[in-house]
N, C-alpha and C. Protein backbone atom coordinates (compact mmCIF):
# COMPACT_ATOMS: atom_id res chain seq x y z
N UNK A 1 148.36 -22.15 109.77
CA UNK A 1 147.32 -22.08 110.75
C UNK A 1 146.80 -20.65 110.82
N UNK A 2 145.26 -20.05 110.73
CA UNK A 2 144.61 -19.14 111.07
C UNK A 2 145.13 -18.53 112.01
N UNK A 3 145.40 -17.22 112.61
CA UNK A 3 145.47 -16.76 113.83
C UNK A 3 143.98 -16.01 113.90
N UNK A 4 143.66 -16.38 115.08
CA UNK A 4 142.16 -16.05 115.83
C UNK A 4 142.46 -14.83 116.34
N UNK A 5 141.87 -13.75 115.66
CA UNK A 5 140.85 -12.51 115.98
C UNK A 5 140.39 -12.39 117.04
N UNK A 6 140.20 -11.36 118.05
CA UNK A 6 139.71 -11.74 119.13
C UNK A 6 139.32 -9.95 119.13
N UNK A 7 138.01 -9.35 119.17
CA UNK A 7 137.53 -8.19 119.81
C UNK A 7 137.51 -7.62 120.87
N UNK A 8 138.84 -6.33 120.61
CA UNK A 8 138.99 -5.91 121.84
C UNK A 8 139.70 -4.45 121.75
N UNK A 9 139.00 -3.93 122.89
CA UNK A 9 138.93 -2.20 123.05
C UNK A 9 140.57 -2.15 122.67
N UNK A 10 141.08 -0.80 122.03
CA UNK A 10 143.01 -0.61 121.97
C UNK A 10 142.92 1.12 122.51
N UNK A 11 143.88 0.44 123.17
CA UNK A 11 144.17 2.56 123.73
C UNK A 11 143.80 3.33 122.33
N UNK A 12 143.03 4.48 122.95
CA UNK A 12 142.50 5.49 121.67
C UNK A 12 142.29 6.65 122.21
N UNK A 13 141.52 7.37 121.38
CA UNK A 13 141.27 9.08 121.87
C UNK A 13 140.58 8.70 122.96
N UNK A 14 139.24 8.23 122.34
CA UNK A 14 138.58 8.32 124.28
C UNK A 14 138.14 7.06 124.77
N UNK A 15 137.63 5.75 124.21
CA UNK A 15 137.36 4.49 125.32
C UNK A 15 138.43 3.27 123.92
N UNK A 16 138.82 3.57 122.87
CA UNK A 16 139.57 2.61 122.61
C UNK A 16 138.30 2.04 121.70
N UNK A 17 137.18 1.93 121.59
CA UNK A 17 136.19 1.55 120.92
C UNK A 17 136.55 1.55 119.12
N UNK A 18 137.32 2.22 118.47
CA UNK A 18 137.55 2.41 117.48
C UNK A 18 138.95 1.43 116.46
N UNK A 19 139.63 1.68 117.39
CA UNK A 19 140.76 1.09 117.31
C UNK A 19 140.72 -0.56 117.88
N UNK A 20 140.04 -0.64 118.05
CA UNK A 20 139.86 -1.86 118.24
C UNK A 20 138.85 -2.73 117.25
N UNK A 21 137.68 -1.56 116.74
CA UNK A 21 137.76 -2.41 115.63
C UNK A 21 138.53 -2.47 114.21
N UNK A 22 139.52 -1.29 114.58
CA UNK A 22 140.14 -1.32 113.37
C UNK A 22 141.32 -2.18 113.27
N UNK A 23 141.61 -2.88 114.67
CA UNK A 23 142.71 -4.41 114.56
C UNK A 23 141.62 -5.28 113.71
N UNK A 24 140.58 -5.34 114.63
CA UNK A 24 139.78 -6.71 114.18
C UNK A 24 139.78 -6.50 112.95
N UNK A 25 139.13 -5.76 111.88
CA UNK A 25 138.85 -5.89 110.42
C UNK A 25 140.20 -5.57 110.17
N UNK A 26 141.36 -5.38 110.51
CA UNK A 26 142.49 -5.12 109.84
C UNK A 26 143.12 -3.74 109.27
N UNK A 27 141.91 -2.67 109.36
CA UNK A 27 141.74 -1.13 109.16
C UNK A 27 142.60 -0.68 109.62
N UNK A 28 142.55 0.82 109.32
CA UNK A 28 142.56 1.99 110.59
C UNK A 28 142.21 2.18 110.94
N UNK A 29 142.11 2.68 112.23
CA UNK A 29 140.80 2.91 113.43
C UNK A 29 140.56 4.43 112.71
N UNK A 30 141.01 5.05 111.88
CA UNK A 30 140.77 6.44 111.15
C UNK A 30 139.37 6.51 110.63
N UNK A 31 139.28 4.68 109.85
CA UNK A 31 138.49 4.86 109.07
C UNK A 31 136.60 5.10 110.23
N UNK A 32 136.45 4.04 111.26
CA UNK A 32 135.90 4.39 112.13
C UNK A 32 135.54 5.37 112.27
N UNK A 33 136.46 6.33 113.34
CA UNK A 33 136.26 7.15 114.09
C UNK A 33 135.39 8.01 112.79
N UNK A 34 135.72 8.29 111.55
CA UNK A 34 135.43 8.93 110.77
C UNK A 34 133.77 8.17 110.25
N UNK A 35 134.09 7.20 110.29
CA UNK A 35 132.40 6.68 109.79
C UNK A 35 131.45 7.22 111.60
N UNK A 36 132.14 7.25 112.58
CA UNK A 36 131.64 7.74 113.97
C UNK A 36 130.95 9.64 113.32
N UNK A 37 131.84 10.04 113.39
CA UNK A 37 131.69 11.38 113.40
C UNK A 37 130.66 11.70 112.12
N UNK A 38 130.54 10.96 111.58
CA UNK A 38 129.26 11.37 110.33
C UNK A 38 128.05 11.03 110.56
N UNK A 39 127.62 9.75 111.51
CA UNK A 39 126.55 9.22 112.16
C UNK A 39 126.55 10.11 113.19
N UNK A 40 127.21 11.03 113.92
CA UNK A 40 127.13 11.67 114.31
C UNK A 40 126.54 12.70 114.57
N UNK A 41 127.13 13.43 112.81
CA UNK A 41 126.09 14.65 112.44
C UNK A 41 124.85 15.19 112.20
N UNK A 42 123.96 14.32 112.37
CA UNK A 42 122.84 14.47 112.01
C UNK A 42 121.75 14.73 113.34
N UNK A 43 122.57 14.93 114.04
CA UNK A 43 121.66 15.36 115.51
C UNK A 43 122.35 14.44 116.51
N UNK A 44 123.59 13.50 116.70
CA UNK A 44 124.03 13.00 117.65
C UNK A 44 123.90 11.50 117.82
N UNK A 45 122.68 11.23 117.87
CA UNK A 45 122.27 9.79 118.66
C UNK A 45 122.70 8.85 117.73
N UNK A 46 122.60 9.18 116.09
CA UNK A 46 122.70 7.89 115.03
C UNK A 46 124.21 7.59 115.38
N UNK A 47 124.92 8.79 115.89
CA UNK A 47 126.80 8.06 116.14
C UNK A 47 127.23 8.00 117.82
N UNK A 48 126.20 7.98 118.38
CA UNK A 48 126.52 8.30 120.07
C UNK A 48 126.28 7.23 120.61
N UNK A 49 124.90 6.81 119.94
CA UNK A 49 124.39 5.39 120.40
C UNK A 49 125.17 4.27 120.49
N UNK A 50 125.50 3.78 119.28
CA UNK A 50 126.12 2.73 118.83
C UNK A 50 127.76 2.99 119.38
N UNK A 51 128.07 4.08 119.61
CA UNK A 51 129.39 4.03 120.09
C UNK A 51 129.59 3.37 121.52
N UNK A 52 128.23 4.12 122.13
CA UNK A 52 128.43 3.80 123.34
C UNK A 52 127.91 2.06 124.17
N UNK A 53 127.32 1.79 123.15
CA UNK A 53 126.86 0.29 122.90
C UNK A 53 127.94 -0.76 122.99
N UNK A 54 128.85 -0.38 122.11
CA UNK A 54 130.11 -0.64 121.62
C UNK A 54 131.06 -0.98 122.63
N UNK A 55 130.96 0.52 123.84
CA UNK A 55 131.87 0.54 124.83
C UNK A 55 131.61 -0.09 125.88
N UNK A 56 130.36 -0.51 125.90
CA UNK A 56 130.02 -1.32 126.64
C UNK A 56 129.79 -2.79 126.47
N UNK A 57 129.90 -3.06 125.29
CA UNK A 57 129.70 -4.88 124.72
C UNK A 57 131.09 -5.21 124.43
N UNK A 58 132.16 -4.89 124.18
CA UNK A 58 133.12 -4.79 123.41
C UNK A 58 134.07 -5.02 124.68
N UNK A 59 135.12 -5.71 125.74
CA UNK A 59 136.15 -6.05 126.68
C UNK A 59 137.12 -5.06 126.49
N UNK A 60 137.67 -4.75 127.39
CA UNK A 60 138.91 -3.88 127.36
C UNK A 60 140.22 -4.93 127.29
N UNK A 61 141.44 -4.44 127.03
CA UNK A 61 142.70 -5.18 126.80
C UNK A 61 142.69 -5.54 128.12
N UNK A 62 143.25 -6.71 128.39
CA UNK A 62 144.13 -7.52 129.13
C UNK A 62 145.26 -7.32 129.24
């Protein structure tokens, strides 16, 4: 039987946004935070946005 995936924030550096998708796809939340910080560089918004999108669409643990 499948076990069902379920998207959801995991204690992290700062809202858990990362690590949580790095359960869901099975990752490291390393790989994230690191694809974060390069959308980042380019003046802010291309990695700020979507993070914070994230922290807000995305449930915290139960």
């Amino acid at each position: 039987m499948a076990q069902e995936r379920t998207l959801r924030r995991q204690n992290g550096i700062i809202a858990g946004v990362c690590g949580g998708l790095g359960a869901f796809f099975g990752i490291r939340p390393f790989w994230f935070r690191l694809l974060f910080v390069i959308l980042f560089l380019p003046g802010g918004a291309p990695g700020v946005l979507p993070y914070i999108i994230l922290w807000i669409v995305i449930p915290g643990r139960r």
